[in-house]
PDB file of N, CA and C in Angstrom:
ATOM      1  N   UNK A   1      29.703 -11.068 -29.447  1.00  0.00           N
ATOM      2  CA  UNK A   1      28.476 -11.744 -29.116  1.00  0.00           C
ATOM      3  C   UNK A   1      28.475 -12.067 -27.620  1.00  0.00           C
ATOM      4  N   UNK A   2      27.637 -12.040 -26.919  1.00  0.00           N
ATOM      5  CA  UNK A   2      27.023 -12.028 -25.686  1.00  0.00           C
ATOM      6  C   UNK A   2      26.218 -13.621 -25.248  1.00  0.00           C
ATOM      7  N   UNK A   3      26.771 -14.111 -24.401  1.00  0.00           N
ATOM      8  CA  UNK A   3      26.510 -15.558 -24.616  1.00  0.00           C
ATOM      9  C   UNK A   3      26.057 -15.221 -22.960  1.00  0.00           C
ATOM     10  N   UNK A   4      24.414 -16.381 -23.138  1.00  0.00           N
ATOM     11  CA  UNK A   4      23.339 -15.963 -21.644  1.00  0.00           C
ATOM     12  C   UNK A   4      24.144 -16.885 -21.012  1.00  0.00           C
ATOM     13  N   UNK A   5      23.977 -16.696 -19.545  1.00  0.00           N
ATOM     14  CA  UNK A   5      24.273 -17.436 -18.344  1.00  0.00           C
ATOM     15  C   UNK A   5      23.169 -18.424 -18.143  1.00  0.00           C
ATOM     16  N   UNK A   6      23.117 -19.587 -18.099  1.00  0.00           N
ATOM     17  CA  UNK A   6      22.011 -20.562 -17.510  1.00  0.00           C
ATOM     18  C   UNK A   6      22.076 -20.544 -16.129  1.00  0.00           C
ATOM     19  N   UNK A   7      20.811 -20.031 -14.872  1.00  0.00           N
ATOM     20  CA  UNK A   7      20.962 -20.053 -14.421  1.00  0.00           C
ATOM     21  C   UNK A   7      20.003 -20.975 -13.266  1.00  0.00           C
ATOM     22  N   UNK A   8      18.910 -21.727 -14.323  1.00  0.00           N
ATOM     23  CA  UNK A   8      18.159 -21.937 -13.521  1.00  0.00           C
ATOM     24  C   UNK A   8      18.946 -24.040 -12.834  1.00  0.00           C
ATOM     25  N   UNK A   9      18.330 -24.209 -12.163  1.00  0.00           N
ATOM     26  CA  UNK A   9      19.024 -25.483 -11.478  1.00  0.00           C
ATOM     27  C   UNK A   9      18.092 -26.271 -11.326  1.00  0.00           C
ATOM     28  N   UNK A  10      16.839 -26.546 -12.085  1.00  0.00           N
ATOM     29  CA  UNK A  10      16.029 -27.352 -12.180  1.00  0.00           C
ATOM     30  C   UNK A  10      15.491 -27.302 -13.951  1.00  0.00           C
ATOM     31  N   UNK A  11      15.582 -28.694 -14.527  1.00  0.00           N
ATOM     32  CA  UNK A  11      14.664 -28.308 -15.700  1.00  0.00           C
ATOM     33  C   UNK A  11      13.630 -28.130 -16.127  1.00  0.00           C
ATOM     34  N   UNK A  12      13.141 -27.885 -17.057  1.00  0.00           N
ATOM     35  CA  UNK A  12      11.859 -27.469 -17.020  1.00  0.00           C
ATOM     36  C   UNK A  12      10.912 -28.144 -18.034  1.00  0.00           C
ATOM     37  N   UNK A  13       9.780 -27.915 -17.980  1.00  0.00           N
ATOM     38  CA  UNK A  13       9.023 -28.471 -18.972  1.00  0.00           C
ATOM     39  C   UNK A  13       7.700 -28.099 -19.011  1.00  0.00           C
ATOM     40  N   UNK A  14       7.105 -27.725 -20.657  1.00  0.00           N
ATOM     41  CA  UNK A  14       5.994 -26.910 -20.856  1.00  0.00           C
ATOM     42  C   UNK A  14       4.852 -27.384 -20.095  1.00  0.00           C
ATOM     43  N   UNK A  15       3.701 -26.468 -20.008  1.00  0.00           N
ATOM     44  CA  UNK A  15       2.933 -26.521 -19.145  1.00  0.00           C
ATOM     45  C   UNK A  15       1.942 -25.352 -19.111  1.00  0.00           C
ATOM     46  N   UNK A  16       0.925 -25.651 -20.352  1.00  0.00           N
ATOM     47  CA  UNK A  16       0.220 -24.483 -20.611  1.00  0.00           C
ATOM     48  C   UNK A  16      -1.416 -24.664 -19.600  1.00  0.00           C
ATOM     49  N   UNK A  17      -1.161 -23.984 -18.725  1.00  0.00           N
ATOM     50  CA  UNK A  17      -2.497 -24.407 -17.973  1.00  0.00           C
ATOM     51  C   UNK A  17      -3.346 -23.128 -17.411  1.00  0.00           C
ATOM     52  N   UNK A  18      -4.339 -23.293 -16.955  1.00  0.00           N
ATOM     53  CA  UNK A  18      -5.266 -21.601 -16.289  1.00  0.00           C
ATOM     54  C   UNK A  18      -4.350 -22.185 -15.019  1.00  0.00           C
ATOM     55  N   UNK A  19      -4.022 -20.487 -14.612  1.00  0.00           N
ATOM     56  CA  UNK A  19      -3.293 -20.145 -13.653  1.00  0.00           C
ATOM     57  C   UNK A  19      -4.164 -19.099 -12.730  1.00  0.00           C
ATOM     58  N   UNK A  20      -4.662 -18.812 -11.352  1.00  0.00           N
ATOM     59  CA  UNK A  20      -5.275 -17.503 -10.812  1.00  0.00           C
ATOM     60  C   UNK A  20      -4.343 -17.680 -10.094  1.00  0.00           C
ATOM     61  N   UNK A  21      -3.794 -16.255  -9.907  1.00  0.00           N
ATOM     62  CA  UNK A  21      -2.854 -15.668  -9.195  1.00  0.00           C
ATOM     63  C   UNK A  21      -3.735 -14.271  -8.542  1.00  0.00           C
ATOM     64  N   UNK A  22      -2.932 -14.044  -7.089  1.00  0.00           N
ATOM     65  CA  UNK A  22      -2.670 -12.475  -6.757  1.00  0.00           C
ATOM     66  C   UNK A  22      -1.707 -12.285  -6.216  1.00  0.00           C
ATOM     67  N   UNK A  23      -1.318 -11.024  -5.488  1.00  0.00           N
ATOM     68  CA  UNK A  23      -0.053 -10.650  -4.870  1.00  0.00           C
ATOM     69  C   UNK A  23      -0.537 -11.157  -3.602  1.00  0.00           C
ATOM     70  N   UNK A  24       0.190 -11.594  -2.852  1.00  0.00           N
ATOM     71  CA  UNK A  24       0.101 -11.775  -1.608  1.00  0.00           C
ATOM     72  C   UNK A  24      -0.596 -10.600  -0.287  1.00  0.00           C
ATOM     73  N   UNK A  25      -1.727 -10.375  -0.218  1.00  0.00           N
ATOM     74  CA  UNK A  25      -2.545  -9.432   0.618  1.00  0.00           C
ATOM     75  C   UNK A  25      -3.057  -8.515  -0.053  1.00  0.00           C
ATOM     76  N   UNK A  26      -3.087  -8.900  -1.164  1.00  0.00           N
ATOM     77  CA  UNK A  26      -4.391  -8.383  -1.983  1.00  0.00           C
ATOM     78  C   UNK A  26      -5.736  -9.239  -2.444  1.00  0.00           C
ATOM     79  N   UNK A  27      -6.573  -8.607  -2.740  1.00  0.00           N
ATOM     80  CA  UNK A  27      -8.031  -9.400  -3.152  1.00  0.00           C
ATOM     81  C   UNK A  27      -8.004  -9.855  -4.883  1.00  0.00           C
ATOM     82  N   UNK A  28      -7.317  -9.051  -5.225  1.00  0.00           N
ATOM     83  CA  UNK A  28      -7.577  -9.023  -6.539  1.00  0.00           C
ATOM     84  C   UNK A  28      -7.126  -9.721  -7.388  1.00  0.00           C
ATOM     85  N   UNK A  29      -7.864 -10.944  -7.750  1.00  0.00           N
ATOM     86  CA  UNK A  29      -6.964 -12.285  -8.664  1.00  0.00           C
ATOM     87  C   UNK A  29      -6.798 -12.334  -9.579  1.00  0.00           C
ATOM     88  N   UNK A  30      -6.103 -12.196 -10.672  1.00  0.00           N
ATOM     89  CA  UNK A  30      -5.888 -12.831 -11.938  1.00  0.00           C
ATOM     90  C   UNK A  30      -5.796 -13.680 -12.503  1.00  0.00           C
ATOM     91  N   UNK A  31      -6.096 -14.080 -13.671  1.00  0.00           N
ATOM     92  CA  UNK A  31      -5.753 -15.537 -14.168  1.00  0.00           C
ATOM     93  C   UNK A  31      -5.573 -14.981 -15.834  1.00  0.00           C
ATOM     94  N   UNK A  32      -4.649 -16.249 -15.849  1.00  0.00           N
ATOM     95  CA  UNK A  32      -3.836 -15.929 -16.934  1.00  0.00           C
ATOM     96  C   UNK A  32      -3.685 -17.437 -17.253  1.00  0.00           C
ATOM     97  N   UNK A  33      -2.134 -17.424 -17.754  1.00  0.00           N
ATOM     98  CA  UNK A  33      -1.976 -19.156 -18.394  1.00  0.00           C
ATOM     99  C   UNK A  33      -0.226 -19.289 -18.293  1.00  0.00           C
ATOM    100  N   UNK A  34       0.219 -20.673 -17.721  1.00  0.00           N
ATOM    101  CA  UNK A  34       1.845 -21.006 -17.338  1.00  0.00           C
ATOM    102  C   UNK A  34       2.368 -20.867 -18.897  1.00  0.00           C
ATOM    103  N   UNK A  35       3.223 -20.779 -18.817  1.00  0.00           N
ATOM    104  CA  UNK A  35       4.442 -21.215 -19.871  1.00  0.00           C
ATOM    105  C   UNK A  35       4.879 -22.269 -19.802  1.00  0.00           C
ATOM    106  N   UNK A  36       5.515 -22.841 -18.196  1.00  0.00           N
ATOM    107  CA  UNK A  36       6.245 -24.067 -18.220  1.00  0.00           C
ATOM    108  C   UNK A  36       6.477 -23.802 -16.724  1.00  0.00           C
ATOM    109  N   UNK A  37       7.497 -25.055 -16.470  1.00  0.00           N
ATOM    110  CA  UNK A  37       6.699 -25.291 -14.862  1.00  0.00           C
ATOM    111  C   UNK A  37       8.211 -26.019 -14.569  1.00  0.00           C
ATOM    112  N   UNK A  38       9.067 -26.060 -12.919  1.00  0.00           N
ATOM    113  CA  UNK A  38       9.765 -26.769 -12.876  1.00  0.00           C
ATOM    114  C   UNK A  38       9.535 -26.773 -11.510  1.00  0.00           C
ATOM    115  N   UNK A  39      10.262 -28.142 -11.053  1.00  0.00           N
ATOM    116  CA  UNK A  39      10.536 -28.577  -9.499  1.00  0.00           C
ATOM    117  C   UNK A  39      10.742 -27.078  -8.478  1.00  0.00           C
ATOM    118  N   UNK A  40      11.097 -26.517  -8.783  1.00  0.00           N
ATOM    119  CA  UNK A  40      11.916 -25.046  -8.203  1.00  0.00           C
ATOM    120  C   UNK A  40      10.950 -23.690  -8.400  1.00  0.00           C
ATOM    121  N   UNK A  41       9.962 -23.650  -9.640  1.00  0.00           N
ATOM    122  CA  UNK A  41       9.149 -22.425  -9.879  1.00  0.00           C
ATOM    123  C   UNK A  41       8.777 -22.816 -11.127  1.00  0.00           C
ATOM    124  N   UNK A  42       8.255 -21.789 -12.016  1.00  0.00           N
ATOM    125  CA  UNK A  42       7.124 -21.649 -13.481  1.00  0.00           C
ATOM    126  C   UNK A  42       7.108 -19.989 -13.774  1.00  0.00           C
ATOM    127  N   UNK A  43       6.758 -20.001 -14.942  1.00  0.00           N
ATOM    128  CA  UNK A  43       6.880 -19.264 -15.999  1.00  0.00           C
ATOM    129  C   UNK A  43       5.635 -18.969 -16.235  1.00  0.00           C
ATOM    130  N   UNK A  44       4.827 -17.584 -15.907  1.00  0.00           N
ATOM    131  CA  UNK A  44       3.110 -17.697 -16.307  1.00  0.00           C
ATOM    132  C   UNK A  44       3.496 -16.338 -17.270  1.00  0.00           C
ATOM    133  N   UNK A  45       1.978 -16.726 -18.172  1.00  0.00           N
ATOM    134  CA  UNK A  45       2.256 -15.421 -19.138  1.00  0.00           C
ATOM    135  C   UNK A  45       1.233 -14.519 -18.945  1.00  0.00           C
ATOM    136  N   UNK A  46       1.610 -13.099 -18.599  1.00  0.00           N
ATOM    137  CA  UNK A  46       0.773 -12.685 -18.560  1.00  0.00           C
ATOM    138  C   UNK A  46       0.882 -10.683 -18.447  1.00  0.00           C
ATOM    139  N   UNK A  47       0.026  -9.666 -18.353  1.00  0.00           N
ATOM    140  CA  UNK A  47       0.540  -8.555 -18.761  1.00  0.00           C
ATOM    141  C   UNK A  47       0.649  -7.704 -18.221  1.00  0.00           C
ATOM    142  N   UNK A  48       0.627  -8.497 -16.928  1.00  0.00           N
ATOM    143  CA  UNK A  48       0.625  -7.617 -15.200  1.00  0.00           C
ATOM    144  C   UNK A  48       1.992  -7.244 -14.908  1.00  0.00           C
ATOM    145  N   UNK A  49       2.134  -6.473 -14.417  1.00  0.00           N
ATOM    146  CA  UNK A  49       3.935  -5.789 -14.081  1.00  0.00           C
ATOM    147  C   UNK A  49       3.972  -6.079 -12.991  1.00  0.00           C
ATOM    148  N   UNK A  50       4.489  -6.554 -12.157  1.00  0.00           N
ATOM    149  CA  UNK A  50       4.948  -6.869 -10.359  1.00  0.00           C
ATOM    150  C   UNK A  50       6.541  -6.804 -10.235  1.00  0.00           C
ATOM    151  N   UNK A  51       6.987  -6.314  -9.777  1.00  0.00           N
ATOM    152  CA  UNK A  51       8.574  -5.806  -9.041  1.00  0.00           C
ATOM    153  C   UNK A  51       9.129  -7.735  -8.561  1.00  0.00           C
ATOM    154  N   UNK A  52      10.708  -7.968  -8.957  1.00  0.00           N
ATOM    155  CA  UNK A  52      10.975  -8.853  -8.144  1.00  0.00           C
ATOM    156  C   UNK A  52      10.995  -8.773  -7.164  1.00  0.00           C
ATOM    157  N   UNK A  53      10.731 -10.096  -6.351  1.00  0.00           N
ATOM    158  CA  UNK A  53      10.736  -9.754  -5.288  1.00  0.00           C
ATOM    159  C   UNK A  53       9.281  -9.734  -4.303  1.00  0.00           C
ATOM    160  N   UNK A  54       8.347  -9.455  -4.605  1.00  0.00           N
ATOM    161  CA  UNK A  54       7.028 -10.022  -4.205  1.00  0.00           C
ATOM    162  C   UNK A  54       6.332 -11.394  -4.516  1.00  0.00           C
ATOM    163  N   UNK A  55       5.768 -11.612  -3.041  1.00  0.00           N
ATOM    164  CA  UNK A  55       5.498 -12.281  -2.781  1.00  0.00           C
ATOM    165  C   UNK A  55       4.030 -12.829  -3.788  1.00  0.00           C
ATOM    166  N   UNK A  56       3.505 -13.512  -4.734  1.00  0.00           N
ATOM    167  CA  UNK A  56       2.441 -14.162  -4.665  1.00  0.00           C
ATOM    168  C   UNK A  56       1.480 -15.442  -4.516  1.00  0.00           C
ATOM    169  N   UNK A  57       0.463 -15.625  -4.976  1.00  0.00           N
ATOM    170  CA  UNK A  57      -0.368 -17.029  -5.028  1.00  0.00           C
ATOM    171  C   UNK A  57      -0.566 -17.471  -5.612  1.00  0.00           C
ATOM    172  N   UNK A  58      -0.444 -18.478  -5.377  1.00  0.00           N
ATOM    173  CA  UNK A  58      -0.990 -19.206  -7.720  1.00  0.00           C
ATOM    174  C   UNK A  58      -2.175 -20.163  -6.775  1.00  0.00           C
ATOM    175  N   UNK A  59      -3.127 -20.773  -7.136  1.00  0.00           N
ATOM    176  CA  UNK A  59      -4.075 -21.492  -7.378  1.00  0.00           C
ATOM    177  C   UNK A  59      -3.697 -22.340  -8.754  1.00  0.00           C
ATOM    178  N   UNK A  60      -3.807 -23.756  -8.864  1.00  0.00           N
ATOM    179  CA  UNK A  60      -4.084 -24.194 -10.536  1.00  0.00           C
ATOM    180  C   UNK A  60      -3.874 -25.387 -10.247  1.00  0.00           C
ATOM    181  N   UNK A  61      -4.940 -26.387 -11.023  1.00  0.00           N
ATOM    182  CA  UNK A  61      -4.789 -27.834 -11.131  1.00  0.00           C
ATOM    183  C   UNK A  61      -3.505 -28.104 -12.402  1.00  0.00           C
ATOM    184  N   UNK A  62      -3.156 -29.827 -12.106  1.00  0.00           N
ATOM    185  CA  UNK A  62      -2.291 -29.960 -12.998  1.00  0.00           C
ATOM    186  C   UNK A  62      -2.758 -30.770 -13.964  1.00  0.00           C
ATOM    187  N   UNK A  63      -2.486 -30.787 -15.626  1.00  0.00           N
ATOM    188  CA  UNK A  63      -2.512 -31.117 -16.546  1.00  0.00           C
ATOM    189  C   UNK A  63      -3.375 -33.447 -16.277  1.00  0.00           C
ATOM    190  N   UNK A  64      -2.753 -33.327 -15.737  1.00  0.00           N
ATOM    191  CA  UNK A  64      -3.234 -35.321 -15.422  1.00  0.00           C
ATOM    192  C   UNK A  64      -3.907 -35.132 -14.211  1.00  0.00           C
ATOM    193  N   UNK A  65      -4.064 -33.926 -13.783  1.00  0.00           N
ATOM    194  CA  UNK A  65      -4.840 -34.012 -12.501  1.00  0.00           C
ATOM    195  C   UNK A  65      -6.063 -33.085 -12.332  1.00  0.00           C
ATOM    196  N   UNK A  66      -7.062 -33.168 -13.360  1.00  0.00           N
ATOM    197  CA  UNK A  66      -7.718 -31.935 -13.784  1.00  0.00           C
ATOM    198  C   UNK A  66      -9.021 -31.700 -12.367  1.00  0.00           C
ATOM    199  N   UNK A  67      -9.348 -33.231 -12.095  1.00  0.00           N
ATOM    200  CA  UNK A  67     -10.780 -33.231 -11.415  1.00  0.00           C
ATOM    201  C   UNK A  67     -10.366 -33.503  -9.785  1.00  0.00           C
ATOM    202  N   UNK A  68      -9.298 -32.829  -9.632  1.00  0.00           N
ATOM    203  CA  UNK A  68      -8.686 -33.320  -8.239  1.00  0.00           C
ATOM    204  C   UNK A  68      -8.889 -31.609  -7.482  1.00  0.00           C
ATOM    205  N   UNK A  69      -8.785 -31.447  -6.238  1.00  0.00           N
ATOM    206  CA  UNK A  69      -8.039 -29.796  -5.712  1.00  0.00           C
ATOM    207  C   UNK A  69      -7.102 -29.159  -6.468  1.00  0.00           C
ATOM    208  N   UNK A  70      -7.423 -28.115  -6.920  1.00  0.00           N
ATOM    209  CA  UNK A  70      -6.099 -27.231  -6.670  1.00  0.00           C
ATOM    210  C   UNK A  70      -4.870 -27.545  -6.154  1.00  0.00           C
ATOM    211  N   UNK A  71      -3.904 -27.010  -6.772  1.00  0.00           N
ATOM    212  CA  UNK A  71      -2.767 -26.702  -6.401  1.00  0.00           C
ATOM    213  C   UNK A  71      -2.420 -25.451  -5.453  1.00  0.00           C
ATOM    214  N   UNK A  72      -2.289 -25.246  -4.212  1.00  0.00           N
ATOM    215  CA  UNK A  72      -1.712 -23.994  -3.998  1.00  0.00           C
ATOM    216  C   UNK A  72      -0.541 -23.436  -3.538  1.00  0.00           C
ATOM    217  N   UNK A  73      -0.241 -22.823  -4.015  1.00  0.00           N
ATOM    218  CA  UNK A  73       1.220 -22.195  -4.188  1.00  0.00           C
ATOM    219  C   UNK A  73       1.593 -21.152  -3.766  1.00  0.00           C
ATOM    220  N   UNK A  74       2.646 -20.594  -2.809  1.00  0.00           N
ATOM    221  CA  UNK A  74       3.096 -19.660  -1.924  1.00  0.00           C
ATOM    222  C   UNK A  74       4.839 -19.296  -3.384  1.00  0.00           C
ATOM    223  N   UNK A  75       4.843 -18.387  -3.464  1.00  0.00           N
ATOM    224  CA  UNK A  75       5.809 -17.823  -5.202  1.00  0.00           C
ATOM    225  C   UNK A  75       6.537 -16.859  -4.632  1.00  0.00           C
ATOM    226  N   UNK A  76       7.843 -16.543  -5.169  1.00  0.00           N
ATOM    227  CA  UNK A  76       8.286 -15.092  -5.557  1.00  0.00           C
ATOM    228  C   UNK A  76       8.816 -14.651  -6.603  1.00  0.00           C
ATOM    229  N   UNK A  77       7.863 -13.250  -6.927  1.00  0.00           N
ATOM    230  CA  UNK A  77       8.529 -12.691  -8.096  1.00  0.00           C
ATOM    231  C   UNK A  77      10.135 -12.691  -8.398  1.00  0.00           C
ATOM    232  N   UNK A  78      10.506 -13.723  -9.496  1.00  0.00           N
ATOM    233  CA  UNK A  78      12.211 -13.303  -9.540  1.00  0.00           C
ATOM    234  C   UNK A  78      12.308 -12.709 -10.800  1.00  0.00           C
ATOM    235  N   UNK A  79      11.844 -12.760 -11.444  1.00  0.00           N
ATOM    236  CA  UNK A  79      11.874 -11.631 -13.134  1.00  0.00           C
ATOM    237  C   UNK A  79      10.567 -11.521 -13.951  1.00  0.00           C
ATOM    238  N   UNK A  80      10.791 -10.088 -14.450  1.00  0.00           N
ATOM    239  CA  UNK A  80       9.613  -9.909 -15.495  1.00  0.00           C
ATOM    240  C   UNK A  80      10.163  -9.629 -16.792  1.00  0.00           C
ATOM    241  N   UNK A  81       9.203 -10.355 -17.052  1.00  0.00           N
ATOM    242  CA  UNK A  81       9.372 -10.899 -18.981  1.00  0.00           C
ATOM    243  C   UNK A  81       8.836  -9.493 -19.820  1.00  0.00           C
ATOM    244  N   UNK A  82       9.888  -9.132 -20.425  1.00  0.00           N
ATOM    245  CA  UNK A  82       9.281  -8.007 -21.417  1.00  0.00           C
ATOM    246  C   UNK A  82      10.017  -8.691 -22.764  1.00  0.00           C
ATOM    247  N   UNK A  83       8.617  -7.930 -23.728  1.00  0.00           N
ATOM    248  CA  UNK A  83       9.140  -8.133 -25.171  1.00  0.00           C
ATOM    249  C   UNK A  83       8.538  -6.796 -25.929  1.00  0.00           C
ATOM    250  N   UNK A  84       9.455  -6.034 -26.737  1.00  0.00           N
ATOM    251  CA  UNK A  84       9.077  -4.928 -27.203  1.00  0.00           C
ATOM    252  C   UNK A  84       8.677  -4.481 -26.480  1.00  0.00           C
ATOM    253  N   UNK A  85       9.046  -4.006 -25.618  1.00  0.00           N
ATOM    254  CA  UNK A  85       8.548  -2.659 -24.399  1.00  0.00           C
ATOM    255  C   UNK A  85       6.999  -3.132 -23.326  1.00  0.00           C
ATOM    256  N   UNK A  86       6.723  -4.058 -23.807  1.00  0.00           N
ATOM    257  CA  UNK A  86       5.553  -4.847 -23.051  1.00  0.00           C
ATOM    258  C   UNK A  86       6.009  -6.135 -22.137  1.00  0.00           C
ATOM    259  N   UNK A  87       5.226  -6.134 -20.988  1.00  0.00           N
ATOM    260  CA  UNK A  87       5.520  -7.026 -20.106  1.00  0.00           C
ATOM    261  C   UNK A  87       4.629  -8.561 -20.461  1.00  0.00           C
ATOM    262  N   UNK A  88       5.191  -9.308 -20.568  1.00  0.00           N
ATOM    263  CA  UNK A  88       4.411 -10.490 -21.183  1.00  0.00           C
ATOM    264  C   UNK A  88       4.538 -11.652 -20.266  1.00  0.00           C
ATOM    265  N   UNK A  89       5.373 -11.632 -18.931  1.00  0.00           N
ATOM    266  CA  UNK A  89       5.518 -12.819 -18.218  1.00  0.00           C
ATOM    267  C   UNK A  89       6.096 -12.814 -17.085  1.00  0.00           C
ATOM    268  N   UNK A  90       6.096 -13.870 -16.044  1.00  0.00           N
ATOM    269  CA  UNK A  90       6.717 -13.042 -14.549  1.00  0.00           C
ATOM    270  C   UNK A  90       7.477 -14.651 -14.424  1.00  0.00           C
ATOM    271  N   UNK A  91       8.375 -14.667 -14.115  1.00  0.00           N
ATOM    272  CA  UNK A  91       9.318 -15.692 -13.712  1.00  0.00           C
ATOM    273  C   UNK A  91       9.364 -15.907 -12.002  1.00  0.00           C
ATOM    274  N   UNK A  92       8.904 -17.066 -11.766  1.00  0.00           N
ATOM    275  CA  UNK A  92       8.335 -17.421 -10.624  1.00  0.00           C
ATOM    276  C   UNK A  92       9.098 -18.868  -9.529  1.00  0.00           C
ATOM    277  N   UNK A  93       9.878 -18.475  -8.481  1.00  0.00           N
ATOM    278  CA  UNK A  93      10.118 -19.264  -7.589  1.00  0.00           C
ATOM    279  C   UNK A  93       9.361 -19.638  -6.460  1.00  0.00           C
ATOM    280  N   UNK A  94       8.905 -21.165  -6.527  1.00  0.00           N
ATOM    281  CA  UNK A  94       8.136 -21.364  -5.197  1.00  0.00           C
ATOM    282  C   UNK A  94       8.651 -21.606  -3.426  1.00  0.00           C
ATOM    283  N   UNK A  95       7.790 -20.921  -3.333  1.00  0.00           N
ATOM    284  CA  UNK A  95       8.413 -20.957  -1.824  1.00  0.00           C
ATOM    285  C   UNK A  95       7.964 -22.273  -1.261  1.00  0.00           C
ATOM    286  N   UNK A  96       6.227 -22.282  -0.996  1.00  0.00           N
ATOM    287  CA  UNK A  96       5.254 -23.337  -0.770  1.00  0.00           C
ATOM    288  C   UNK A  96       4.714 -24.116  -1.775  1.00  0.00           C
ATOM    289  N   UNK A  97       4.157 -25.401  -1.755  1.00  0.00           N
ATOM    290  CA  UNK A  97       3.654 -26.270  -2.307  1.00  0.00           C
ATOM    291  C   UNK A  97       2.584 -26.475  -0.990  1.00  0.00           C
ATOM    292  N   UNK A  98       1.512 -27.078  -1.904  1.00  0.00           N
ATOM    293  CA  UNK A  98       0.226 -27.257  -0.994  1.00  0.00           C
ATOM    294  C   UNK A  98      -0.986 -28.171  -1.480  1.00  0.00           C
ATOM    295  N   UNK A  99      -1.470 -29.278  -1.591  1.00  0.00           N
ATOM    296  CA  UNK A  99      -2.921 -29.932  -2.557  1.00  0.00           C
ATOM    297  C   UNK A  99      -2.894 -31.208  -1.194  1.00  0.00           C
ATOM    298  N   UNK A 100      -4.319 -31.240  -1.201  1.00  0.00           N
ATOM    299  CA  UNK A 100      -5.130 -32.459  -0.553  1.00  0.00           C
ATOM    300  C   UNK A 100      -4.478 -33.442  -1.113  1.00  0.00           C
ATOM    301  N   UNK A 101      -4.406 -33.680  -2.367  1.00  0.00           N
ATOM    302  CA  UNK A 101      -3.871 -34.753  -3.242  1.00  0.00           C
ATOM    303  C   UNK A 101      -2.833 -35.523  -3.329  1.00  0.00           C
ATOM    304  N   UNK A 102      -1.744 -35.361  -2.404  1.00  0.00           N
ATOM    305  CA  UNK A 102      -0.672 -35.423  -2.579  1.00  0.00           C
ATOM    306  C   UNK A 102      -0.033 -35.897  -1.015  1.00  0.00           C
TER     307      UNK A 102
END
């Protein structure tokens, strides 16, 4: 048996919210929805394939903070989530943090 490495260094906690994302110097946004969210990066689900390692944007308000700015967020791709041969999620480290709010 094969026992996983924990590797992340912040914990985490769910956090199902609308997410618009793009790659960094592209136009083309997506939105999708988080998984879970930590001090360090988040977990969005979604069925877009992106390489680790790129750079993207997240846009998204937070859960107690619905009627406030945006969140914006400077990310890098560090893993993509596959299940059964389908890509279902991109594992996400933030570089930037950014809101009026705060």
């Amino acid at each position: 048996m094969v026992k996983s490495v924990e590797r992340r260094i912040a914990p985490r906690a769910p956090m199902g919210t609308k997410i618009k994302w793009k790659i960094v110097g592209s136009s083309q946004w997506h939105e999708d929805s988080s998984q879970n969210v930590s001090s360090t990066g988040m977990m969005i689900r979604t069925g877009e394939s992106v390489k680790p390692g790129v750079a993207v944007k997240l846009s998204f308000n937070l859960p107690n903070l619905k009627f406030q700015d945006p969140m914006i967020v400077e990310a890098e791709v560090v893993r993509q989530v596959e299940r059964n041969g389908r890509h279902i999620g991109l594992g996400l480290r933030f570089l930037t943090l950014k809101s009026n709010n705060l």
